[in-house]
Protein backbone atom coordinates (compact mmCIF):
# COMPACT_ATOMS: atom_id res chain seq x y z
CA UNK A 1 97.58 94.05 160.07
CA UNK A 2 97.88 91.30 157.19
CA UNK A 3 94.55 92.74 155.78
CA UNK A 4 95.26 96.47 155.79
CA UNK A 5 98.77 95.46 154.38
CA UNK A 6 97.10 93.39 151.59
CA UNK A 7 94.26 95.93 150.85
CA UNK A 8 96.64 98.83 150.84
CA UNK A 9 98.58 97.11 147.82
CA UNK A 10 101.07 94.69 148.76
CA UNK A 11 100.94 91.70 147.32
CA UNK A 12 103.00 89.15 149.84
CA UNK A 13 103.29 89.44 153.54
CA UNK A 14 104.87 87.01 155.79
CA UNK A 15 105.23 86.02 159.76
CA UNK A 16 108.11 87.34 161.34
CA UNK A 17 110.66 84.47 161.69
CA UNK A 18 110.16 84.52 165.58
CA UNK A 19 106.40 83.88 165.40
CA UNK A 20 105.94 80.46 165.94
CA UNK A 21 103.25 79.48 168.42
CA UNK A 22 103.30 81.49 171.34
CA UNK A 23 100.40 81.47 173.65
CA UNK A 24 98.85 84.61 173.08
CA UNK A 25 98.88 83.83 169.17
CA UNK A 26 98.85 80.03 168.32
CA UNK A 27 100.22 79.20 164.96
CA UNK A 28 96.02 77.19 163.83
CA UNK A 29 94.49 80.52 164.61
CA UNK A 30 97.53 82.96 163.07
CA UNK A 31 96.73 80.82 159.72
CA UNK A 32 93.04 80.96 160.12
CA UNK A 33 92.84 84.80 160.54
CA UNK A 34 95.23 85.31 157.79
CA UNK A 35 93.56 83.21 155.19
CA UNK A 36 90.27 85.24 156.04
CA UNK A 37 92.31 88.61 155.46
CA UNK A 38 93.46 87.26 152.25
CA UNK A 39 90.33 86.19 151.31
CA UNK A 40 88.54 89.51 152.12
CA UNK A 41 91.37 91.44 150.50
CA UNK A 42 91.25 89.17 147.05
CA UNK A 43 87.66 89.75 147.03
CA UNK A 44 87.41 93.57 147.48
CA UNK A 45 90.76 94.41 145.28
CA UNK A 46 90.52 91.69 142.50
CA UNK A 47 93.96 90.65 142.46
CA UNK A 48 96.01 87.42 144.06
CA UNK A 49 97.00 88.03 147.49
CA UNK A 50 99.01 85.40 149.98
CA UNK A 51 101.38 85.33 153.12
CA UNK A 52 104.28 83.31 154.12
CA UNK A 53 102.99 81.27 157.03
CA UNK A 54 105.59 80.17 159.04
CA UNK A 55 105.68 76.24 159.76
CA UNK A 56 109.28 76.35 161.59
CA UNK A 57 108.37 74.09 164.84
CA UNK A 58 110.14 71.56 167.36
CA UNK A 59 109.26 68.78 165.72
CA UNK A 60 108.89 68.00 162.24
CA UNK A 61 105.63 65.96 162.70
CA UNK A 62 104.50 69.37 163.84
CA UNK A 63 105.93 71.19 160.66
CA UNK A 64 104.28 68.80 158.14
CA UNK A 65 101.03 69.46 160.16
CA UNK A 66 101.28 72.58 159.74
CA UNK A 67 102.13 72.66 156.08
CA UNK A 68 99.12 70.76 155.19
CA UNK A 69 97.14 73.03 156.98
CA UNK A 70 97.95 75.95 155.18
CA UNK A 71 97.34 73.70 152.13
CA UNK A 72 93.66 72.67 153.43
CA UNK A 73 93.15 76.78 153.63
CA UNK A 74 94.27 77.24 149.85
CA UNK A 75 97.16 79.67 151.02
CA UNK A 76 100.02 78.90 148.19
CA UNK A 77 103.46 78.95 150.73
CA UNK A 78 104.80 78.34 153.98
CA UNK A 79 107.69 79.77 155.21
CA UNK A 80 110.76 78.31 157.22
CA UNK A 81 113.54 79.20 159.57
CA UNK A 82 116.36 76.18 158.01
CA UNK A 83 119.42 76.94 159.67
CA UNK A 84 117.41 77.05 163.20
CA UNK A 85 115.18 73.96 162.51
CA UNK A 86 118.11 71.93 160.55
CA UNK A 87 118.46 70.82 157.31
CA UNK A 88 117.17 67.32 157.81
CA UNK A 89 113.85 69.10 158.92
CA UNK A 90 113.60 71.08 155.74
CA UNK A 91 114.60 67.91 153.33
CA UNK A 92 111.46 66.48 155.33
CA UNK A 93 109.49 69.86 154.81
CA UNK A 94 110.94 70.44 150.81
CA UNK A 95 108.13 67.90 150.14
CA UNK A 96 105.65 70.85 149.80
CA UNK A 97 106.79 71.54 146.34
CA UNK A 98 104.98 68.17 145.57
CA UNK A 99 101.78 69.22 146.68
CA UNK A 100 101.58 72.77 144.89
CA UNK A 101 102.70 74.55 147.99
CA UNK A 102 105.93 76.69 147.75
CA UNK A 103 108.57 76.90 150.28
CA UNK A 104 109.83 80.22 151.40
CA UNK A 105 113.42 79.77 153.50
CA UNK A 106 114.17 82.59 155.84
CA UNK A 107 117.97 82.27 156.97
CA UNK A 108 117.21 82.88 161.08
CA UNK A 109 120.75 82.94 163.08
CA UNK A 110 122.71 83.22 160.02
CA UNK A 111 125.03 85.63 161.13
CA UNK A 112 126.05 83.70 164.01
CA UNK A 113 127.70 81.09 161.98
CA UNK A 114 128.48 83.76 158.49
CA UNK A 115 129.22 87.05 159.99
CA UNK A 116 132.19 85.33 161.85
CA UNK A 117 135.38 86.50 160.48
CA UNK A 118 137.93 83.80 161.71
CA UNK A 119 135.63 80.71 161.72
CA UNK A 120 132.45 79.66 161.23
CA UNK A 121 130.53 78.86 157.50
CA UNK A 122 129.94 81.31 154.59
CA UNK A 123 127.02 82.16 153.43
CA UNK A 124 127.77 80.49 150.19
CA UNK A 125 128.40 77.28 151.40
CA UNK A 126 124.70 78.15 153.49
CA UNK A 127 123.18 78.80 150.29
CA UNK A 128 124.27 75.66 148.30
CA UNK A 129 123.26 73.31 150.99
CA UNK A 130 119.87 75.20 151.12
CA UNK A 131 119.84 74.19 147.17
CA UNK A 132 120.32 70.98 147.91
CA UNK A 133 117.87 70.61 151.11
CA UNK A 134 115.48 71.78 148.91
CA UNK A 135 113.23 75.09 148.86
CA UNK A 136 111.74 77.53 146.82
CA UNK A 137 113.01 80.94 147.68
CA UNK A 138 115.70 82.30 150.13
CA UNK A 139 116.74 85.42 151.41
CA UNK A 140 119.80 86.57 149.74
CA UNK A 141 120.72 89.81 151.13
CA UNK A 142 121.25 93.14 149.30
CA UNK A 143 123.95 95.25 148.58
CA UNK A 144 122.49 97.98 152.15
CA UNK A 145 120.48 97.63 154.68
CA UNK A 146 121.50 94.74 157.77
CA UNK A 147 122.05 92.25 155.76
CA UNK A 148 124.17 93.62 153.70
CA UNK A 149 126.93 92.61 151.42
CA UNK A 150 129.55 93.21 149.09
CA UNK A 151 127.37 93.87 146.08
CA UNK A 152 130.04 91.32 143.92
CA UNK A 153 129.83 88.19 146.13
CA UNK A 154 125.50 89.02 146.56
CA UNK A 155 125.50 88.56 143.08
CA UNK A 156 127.61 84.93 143.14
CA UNK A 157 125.06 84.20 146.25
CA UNK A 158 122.01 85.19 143.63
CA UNK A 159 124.09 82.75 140.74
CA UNK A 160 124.64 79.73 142.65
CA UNK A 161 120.96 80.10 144.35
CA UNK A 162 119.21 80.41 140.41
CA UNK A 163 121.18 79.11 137.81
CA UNK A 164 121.85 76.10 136.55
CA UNK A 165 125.64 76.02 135.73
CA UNK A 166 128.06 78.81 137.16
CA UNK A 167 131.39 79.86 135.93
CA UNK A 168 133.84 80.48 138.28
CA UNK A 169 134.49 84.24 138.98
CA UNK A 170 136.47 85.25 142.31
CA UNK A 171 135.29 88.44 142.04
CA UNK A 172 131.84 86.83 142.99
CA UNK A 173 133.11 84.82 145.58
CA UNK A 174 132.65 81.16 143.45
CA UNK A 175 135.81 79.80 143.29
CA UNK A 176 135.05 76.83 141.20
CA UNK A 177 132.58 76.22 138.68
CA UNK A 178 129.84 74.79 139.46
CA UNK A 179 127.26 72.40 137.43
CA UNK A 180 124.16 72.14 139.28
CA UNK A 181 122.88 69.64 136.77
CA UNK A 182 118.63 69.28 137.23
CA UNK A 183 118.75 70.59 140.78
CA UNK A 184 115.91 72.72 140.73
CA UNK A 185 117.21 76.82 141.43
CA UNK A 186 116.49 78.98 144.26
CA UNK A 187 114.54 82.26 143.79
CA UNK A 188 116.76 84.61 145.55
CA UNK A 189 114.70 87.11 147.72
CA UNK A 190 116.23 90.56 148.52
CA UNK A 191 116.07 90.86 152.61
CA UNK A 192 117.19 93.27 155.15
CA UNK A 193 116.88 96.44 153.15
């Protein structure tokens, strides 16, 4: 599917946040078939082609193995599940931005702790730690679709994910202002639609 996908047009595709390393599709032969179906597709379309492997595993020995993996086969990101894995596994795992490899976060079992109405944590306060755990892009949300949001407080999710100093605007949901100094941003990623 990753090469029909690629050679139809898309650019991106990624693992499902569930596919791990399940016995009928281990996670060394998953990357090895899709680095040969980006290959094929950047050689019979011309144009740059890649996949978000997913490295979320038990163990974060088993994460880093994985990431350099998908290094060794010249694929440009891995992909990872932070709120299920923990944030001390993707500090560990943010290291990929040192070695030219980006780091794709996929929120998995956010709305367990977000969607809650009288407790839990916002996805703002989710976001911002992300920031600071370190990671390349995350899934924001959109304005439709399931993960849907207020379209005002997305956009203060997309502002304290990207830029470097935010004004505080209640209407956006950021309640102070907030100086993010040389952090490096977040690329927010539409999701859900």
């Amino acid at each position: 599917a990753v090469y029909e996908c690629l050679r139809g047009g898309l650019d991106f595709t990624k693992d499902d946040e569930n596919v791990n390393s399940q016995p009928f599709m281990r996670w060394r032969d998953r990357f090895l078939f899709v680095a040969e179906a980006i290959y094929k597709s950047q050689a019979e379309t011309g144009e740059v082609k890649g996949h978000y492997l997913n490295a979320t595993a038990g163990h974060v020995d088993e994460m880093i193995k994985r990431a350099v993996c998908a290094k060794e086969l010249g694929m440009p990101i891995v992909m990872h599940d932070y709120l299920t894995a923990g944030f001390t596994a993707n500090t560990t795992l943010a290291h990929c931005r040192d070695h030219g490899l980006l780091l794709h976060i996929h929120r998995a079992m956010h709305a367990v702790i977000d969607r809650q109405k009288n407790h839990g944590i916002h996805f703002r306060v989710l976001a911002k730690a992300l920031r600071m755990s370190g990671g390349d892009h995350l899934h924001s949300g959109t304005v439709v679709g399931k993960l849907e949001g207020e379209r005002n407080v997305t956009l203060g999710f997309v502002d304290l994910m990207r830029d470097a100093y935010v004004d505080k605007d209640r209407d956006r949901g950021v309640y102070f202002t907030q100086d993010w100094a040389s952090l490096p941003g977040v690329m927010p990623v539409a999701s859900g639609g």
